[in-house]
PDB file of N, CA and C in Angstrom:
ATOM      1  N   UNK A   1       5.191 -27.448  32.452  1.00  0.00           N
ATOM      2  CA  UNK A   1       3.775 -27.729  32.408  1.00  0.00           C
ATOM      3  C   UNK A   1       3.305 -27.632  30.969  1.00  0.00           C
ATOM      4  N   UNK A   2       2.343 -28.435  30.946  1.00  0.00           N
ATOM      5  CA  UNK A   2       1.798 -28.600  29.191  1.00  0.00           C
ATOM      6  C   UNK A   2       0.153 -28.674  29.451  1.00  0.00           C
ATOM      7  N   UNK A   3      -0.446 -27.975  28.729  1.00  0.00           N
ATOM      8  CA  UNK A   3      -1.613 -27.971  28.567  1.00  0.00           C
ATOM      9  C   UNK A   3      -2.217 -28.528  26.872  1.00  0.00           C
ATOM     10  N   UNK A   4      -3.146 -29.154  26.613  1.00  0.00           N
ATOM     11  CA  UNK A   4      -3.749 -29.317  25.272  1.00  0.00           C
ATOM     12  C   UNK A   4      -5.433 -29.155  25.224  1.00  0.00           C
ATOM     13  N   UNK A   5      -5.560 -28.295  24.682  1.00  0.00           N
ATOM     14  CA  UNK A   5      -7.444 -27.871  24.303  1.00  0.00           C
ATOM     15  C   UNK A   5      -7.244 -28.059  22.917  1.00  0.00           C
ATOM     16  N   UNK A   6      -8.826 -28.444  23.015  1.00  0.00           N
ATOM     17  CA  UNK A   6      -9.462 -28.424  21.129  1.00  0.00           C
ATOM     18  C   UNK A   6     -10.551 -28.063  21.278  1.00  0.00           C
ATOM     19  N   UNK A   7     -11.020 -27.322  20.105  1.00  0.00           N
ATOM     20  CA  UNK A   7     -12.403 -26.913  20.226  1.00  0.00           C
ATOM     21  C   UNK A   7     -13.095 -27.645  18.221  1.00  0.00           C
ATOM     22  N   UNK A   8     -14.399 -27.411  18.483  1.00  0.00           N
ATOM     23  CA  UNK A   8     -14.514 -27.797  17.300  1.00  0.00           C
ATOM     24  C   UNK A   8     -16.041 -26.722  16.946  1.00  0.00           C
ATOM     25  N   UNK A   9     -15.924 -25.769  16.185  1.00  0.00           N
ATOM     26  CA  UNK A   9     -16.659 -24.761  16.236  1.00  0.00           C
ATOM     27  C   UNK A   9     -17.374 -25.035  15.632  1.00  0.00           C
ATOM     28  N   UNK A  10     -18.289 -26.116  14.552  1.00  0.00           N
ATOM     29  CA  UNK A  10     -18.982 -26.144  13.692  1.00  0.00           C
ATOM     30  C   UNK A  10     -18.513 -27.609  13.242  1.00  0.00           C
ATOM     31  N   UNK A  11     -20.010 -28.578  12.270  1.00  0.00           N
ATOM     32  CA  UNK A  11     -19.368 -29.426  11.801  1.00  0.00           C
ATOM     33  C   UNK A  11     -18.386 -29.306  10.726  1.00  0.00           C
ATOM     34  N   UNK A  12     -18.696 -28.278   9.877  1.00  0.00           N
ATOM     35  CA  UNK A  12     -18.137 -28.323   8.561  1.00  0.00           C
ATOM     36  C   UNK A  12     -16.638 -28.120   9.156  1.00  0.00           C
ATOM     37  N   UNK A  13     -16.375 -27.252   9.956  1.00  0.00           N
ATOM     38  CA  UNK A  13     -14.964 -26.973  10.083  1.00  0.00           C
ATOM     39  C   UNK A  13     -14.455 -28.106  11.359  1.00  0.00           C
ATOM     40  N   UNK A  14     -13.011 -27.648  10.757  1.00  0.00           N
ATOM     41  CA  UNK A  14     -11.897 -28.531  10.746  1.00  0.00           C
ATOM     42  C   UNK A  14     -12.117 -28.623  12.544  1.00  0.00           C
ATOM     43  N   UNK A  15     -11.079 -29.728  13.455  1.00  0.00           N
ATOM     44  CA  UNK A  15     -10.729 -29.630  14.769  1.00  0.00           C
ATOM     45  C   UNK A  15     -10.042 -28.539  15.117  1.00  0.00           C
ATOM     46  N   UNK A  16      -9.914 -27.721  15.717  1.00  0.00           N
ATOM     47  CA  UNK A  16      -8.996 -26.849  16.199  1.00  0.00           C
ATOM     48  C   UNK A  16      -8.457 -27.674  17.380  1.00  0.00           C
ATOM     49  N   UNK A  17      -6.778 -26.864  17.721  1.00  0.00           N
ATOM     50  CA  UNK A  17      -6.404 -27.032  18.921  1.00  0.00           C
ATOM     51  C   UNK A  17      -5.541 -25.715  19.391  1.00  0.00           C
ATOM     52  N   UNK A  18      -5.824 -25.706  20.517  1.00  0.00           N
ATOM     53  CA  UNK A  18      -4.428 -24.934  21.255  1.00  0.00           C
ATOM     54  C   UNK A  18      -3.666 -25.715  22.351  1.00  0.00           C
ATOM     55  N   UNK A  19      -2.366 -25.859  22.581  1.00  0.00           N
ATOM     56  CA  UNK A  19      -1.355 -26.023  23.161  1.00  0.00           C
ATOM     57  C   UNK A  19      -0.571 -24.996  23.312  1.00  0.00           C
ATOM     58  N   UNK A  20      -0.540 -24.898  25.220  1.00  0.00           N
ATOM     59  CA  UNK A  20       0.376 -23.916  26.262  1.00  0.00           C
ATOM     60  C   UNK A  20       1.279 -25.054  26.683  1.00  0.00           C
ATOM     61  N   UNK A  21       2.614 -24.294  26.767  1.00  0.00           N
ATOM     62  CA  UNK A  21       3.860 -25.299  27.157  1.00  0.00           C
ATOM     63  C   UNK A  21       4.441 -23.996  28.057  1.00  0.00           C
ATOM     64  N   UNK A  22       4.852 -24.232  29.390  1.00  0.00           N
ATOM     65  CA  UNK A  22       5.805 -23.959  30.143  1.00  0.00           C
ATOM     66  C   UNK A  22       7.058 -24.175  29.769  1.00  0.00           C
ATOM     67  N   UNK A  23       8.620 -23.411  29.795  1.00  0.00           N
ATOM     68  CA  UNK A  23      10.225 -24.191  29.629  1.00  0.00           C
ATOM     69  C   UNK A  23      10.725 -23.768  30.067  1.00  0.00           C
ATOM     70  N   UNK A  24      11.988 -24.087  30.831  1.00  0.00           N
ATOM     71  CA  UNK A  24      12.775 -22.995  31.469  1.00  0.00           C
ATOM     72  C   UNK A  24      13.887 -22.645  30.160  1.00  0.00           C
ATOM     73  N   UNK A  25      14.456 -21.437  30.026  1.00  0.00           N
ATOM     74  CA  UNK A  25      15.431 -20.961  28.556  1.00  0.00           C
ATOM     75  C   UNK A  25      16.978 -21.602  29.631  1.00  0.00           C
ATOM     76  N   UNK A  26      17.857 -21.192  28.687  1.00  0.00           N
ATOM     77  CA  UNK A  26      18.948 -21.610  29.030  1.00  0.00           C
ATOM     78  C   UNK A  26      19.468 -20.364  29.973  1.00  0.00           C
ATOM     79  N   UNK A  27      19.069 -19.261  30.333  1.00  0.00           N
ATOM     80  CA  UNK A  27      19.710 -18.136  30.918  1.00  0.00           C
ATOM     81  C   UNK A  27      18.885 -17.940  32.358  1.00  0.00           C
ATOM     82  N   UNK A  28      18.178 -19.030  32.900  1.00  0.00           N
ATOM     83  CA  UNK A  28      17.576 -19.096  34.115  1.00  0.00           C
ATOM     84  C   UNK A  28      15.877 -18.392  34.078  1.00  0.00           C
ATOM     85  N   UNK A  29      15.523 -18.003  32.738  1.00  0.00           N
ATOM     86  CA  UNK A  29      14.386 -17.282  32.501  1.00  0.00           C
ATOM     87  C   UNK A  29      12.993 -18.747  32.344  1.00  0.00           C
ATOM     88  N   UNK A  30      12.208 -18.139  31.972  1.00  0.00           N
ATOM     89  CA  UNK A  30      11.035 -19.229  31.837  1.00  0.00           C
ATOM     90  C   UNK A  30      10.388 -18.760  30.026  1.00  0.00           C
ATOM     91  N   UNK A  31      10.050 -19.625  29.522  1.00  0.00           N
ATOM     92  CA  UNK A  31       8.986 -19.246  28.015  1.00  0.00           C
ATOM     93  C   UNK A  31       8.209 -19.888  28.277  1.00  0.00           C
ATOM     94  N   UNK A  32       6.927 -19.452  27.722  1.00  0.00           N
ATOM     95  CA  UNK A  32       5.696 -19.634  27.645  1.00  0.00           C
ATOM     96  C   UNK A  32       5.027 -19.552  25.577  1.00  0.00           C
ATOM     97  N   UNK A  33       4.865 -20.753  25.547  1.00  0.00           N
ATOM     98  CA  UNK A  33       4.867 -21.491  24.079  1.00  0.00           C
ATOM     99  C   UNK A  33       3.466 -21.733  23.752  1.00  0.00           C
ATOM    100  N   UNK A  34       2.877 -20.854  22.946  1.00  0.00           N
ATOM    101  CA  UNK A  34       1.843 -21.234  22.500  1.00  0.00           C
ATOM    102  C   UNK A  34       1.570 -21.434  21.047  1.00  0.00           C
ATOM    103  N   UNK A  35       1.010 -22.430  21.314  1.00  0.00           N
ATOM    104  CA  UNK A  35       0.830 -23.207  19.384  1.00  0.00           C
ATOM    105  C   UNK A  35      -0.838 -23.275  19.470  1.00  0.00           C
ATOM    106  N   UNK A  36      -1.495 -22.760  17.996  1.00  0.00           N
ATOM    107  CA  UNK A  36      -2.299 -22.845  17.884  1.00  0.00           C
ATOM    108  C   UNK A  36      -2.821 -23.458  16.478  1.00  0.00           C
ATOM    109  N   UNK A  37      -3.451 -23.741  15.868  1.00  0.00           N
ATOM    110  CA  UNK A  37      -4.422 -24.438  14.887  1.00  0.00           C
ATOM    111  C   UNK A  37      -5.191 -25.447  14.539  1.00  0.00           C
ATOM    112  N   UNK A  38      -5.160 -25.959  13.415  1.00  0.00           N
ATOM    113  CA  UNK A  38      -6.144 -26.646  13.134  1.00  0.00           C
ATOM    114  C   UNK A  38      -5.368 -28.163  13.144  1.00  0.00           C
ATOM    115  N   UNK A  39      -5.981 -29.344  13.768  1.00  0.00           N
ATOM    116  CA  UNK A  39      -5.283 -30.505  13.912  1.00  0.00           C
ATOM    117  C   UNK A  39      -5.530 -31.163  12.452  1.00  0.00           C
ATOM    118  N   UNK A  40      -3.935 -31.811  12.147  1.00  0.00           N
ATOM    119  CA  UNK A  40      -3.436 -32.195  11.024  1.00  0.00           C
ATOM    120  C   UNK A  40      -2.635 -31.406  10.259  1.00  0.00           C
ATOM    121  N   UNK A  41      -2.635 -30.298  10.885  1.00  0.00           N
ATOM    122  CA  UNK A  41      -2.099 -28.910  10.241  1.00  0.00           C
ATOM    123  C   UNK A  41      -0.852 -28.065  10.615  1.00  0.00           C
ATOM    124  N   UNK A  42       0.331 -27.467  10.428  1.00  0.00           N
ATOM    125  CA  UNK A  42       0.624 -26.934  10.961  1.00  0.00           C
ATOM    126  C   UNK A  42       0.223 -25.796  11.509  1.00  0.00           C
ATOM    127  N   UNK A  43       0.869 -25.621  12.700  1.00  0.00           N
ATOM    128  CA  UNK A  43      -0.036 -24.690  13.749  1.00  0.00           C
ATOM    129  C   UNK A  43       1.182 -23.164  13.448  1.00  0.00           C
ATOM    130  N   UNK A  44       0.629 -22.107  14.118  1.00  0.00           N
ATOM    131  CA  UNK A  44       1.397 -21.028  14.984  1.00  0.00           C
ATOM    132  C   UNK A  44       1.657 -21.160  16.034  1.00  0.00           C
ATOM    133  N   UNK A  45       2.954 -20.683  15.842  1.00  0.00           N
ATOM    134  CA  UNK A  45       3.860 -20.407  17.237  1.00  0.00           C
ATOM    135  C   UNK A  45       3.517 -19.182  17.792  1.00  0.00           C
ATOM    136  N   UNK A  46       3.728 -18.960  19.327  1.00  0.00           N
ATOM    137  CA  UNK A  46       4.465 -17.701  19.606  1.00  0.00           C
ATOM    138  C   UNK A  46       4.749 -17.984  21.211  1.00  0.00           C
ATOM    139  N   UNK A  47       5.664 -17.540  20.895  1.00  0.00           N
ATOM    140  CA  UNK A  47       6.819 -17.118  22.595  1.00  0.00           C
ATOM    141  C   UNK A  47       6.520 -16.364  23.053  1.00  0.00           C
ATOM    142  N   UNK A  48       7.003 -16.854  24.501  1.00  0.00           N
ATOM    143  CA  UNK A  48       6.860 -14.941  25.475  1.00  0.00           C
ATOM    144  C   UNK A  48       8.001 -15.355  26.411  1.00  0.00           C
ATOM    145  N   UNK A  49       8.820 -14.614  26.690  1.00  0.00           N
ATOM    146  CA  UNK A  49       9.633 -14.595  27.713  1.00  0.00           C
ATOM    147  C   UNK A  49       9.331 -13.875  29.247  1.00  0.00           C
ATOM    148  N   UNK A  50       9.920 -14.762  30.431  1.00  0.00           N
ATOM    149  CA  UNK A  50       9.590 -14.088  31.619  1.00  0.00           C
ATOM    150  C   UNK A  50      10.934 -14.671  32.138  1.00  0.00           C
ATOM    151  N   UNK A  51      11.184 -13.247  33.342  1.00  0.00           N
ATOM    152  CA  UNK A  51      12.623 -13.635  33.836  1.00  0.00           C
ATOM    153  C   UNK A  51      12.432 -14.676  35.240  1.00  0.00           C
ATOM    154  N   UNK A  52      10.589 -14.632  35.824  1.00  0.00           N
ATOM    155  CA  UNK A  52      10.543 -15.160  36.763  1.00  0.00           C
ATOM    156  C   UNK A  52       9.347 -16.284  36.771  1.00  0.00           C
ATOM    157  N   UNK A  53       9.542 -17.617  37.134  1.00  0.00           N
ATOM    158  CA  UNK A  53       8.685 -18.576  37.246  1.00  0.00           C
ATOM    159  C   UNK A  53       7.339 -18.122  37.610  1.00  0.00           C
ATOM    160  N   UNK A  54       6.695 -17.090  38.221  1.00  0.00           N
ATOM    161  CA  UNK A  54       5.479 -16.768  38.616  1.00  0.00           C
ATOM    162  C   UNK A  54       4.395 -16.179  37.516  1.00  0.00           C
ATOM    163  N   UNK A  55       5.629 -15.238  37.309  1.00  0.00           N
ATOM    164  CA  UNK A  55       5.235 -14.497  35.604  1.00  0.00           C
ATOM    165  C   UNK A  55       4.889 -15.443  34.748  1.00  0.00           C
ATOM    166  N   UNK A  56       5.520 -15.822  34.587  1.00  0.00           N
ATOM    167  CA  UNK A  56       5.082 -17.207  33.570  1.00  0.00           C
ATOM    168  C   UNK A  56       4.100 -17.929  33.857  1.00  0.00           C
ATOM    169  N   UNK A  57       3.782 -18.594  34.952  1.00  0.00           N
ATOM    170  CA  UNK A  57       2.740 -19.577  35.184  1.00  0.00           C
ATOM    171  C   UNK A  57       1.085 -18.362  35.597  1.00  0.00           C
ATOM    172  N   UNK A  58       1.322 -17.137  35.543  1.00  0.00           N
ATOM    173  CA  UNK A  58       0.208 -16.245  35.667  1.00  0.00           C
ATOM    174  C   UNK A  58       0.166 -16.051  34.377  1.00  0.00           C
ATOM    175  N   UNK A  59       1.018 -15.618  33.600  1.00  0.00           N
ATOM    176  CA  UNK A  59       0.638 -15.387  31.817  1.00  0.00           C
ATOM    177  C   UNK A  59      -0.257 -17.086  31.399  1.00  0.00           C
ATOM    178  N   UNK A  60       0.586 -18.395  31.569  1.00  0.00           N
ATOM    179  CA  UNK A  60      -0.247 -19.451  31.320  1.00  0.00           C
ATOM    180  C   UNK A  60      -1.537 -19.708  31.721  1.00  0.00           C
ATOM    181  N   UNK A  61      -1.844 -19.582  33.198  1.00  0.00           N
ATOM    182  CA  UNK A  61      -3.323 -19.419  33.515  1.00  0.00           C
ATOM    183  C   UNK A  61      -4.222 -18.340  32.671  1.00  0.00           C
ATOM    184  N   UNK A  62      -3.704 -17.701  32.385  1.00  0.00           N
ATOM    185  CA  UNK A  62      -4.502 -16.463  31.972  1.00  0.00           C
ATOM    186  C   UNK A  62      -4.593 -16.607  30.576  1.00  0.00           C
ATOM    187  N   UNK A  63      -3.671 -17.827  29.310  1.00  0.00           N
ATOM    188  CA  UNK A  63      -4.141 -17.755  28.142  1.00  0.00           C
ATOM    189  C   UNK A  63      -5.010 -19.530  28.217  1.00  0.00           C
ATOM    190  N   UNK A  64      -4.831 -19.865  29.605  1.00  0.00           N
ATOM    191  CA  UNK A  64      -5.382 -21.166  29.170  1.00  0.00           C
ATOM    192  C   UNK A  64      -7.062 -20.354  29.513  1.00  0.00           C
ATOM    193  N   UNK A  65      -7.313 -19.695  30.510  1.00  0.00           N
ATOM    194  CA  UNK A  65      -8.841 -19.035  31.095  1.00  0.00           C
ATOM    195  C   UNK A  65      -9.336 -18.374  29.722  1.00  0.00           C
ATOM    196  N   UNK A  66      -8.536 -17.563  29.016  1.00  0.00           N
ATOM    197  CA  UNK A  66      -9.384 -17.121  27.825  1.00  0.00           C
ATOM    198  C   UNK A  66      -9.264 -18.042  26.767  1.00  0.00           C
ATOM    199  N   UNK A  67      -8.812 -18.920  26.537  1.00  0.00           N
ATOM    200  CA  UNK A  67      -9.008 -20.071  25.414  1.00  0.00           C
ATOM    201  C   UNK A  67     -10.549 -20.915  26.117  1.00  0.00           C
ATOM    202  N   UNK A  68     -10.311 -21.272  27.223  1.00  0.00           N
ATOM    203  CA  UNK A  68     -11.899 -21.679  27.985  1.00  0.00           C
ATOM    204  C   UNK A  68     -13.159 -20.940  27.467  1.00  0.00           C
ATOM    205  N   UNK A  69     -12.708 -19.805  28.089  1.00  0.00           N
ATOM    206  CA  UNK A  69     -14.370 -18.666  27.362  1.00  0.00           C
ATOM    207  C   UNK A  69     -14.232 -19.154  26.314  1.00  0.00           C
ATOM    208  N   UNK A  70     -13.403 -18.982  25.341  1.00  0.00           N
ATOM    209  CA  UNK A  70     -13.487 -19.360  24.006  1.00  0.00           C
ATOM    210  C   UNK A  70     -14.470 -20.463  23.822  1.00  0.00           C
ATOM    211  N   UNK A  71     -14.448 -21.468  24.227  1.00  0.00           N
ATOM    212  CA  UNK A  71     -15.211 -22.863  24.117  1.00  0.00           C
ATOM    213  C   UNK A  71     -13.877 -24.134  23.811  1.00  0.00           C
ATOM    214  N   UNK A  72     -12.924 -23.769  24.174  1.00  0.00           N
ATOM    215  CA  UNK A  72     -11.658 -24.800  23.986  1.00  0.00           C
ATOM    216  C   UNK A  72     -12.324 -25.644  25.164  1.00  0.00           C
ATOM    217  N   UNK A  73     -11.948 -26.686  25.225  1.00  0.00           N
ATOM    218  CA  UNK A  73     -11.990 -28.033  26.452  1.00  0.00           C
ATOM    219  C   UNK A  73     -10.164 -28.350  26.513  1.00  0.00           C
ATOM    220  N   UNK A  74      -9.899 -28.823  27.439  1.00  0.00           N
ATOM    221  CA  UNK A  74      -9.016 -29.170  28.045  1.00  0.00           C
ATOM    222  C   UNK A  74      -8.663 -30.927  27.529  1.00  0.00           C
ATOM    223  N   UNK A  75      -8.059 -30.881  27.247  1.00  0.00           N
ATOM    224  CA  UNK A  75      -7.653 -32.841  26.219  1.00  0.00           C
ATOM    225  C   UNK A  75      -6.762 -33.488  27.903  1.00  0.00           C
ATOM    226  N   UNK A  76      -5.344 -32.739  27.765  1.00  0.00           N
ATOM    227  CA  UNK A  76      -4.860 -33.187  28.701  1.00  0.00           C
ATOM    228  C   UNK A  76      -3.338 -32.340  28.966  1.00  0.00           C
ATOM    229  N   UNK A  77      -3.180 -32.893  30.450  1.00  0.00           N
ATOM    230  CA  UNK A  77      -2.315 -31.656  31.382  1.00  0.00           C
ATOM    231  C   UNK A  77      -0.993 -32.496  31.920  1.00  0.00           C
ATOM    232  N   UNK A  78      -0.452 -32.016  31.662  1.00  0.00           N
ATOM    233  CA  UNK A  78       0.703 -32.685  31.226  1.00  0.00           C
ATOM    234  C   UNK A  78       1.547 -31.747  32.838  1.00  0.00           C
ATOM    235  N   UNK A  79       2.171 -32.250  34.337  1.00  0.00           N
ATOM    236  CA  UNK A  79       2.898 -31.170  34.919  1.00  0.00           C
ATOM    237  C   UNK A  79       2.029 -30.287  35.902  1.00  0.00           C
ATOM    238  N   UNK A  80       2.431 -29.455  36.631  1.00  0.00           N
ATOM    239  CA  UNK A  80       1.446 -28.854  37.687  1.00  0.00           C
ATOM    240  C   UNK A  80       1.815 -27.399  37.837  1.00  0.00           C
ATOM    241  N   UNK A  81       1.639 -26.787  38.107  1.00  0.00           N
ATOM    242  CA  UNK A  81       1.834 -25.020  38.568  1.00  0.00           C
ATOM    243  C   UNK A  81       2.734 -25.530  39.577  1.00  0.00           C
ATOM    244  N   UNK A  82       3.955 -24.819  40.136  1.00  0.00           N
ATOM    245  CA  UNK A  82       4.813 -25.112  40.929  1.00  0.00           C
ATOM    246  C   UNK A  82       4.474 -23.720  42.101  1.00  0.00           C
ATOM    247  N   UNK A  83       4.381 -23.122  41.261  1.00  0.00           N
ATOM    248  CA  UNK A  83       4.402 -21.906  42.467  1.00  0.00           C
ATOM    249  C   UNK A  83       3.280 -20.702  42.340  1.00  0.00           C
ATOM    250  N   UNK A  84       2.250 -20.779  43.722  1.00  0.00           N
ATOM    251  CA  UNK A  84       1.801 -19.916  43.862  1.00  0.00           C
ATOM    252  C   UNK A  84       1.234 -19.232  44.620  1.00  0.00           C
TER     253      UNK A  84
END
């Protein structure tokens, strides 16, 4: 599953974005990939590992819900929650 938000906090400043990516690792585990910054830009990474598909897609809901409060919008959704 892939998620993409942008927010744009002000005119003067730049587009922001965040992107959540679902993957399964090679050892049967799941990562949860989040890239964040400013579009045109390189962004930050960061990983999280979970040993179980649920874990993972509850950590993703839960950084896509606080990027929302934030004022992020949703661009586009790439994939579906498989299990819940």
């Amino acid at each position: 599953m892939r998620i993409y938000m942008q927010l744009r906090e002000a005119d003067a400043q730049p587009l922001r974005y965040c992107q959540l990516q679902l993957e399964p690792d090679l050892l049967g585990g799941w990562m949860l990939i989040r890239e964040v910054g400013n579009v045109g830009s390189a962004g930050r990474v960061k990983k999280e590992f979970y040993g179980e598909p649920v874990e993972a897609e509850r950590a993703l809901i839960e950084q896509r819900d606080a990027q929302l409060k934030r004022g992020f919008q949703v661009v586009f959704v790439q994939g579906q929650v498989a299990h819940r």
